[in-house]
Protein backbone atom coordinates (compact mmCIF):
# COMPACT_ATOMS: atom_id res chain seq x y z
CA UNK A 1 0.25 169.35 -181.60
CA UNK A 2 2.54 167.54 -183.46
CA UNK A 3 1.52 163.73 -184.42
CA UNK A 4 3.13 160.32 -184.91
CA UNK A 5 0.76 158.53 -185.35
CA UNK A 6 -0.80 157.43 -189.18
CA UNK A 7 -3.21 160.10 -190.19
CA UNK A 8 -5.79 158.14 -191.07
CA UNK A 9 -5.91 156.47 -187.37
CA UNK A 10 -5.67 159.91 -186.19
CA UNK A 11 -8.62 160.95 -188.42
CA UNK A 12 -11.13 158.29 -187.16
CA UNK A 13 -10.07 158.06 -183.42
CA UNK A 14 -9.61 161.64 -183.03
CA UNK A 15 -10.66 161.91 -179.74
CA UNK A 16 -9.33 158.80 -178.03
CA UNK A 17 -5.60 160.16 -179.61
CA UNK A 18 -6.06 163.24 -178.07
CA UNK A 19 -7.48 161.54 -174.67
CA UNK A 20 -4.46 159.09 -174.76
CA UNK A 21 -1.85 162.16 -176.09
CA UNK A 22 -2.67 164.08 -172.98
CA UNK A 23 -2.65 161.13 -170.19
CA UNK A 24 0.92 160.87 -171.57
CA UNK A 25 2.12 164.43 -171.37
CA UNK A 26 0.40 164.34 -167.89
CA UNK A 27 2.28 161.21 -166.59
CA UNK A 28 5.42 162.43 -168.20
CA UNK A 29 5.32 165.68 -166.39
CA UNK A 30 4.38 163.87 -163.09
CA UNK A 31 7.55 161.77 -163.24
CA UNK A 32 9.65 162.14 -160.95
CA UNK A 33 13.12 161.68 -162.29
CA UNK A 34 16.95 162.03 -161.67
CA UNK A 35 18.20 165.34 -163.10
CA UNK A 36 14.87 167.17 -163.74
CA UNK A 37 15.80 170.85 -162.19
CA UNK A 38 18.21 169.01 -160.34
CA UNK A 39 16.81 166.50 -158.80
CA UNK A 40 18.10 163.62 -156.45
CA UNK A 41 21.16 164.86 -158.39
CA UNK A 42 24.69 165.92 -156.56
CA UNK A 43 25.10 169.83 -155.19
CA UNK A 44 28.06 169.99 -157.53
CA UNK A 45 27.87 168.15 -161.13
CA UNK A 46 30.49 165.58 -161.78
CA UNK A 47 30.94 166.14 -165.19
CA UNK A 48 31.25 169.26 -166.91
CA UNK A 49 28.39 170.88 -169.59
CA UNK A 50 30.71 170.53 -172.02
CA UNK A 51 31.65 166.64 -171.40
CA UNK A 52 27.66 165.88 -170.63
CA UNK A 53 27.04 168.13 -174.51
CA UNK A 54 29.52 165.68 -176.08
CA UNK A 55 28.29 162.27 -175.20
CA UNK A 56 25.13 162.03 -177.05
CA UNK A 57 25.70 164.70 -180.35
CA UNK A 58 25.14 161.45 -182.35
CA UNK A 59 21.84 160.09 -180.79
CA UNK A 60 19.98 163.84 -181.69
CA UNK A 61 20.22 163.88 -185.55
CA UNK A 62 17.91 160.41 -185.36
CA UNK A 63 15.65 161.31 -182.88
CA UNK A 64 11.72 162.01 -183.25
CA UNK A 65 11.02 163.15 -180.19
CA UNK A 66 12.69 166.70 -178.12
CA UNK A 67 15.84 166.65 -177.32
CA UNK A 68 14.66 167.17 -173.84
CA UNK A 69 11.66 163.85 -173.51
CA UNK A 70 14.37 161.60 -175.54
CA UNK A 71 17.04 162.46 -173.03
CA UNK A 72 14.49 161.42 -170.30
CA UNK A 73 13.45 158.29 -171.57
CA UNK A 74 17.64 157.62 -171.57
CA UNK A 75 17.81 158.06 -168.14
CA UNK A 76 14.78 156.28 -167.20
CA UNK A 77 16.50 153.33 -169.13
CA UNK A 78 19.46 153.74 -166.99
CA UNK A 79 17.58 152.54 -164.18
């Protein structure tokens, strides 16, 4: 599992990080958001693949997180 956290923190609280890093990844998965396999989203997209790749190319090089989380988070601050 990848970390972002200081190693040293991670060292001495190894088991609360991992208790914490998994209550995360479980809420995050439990979401239920716009756009996750097509969700509460329209039968027919209103923009392209190609227009929707375009918009955020610079936003990825700066990112820490998957391209796939960050772009959730984005839509969660949409709303």
């Amino acid at each position: 599992m990848k970390q972002s956290l200081p190693l040293e923190l991670v060292e001495k609280e190894s088991v609360r990080v991992e208790t914490i890093s998994s209550r995360e990844r479980q809420v995050l998965q439990s979401l239920n958001l716009p756009g996750q396999d097509r969700n509460l989203m329209p039968a027919i997209p209103t923009k392209s693949q190609r227009t929707r790749d375009s918009e955020n190319p610079g936003f990825y090089p700066f990112c820490t997180l998957p391209i796939t989380d960050a772009e959730r988070m984005l839509l969660l601050k949409q709303f």
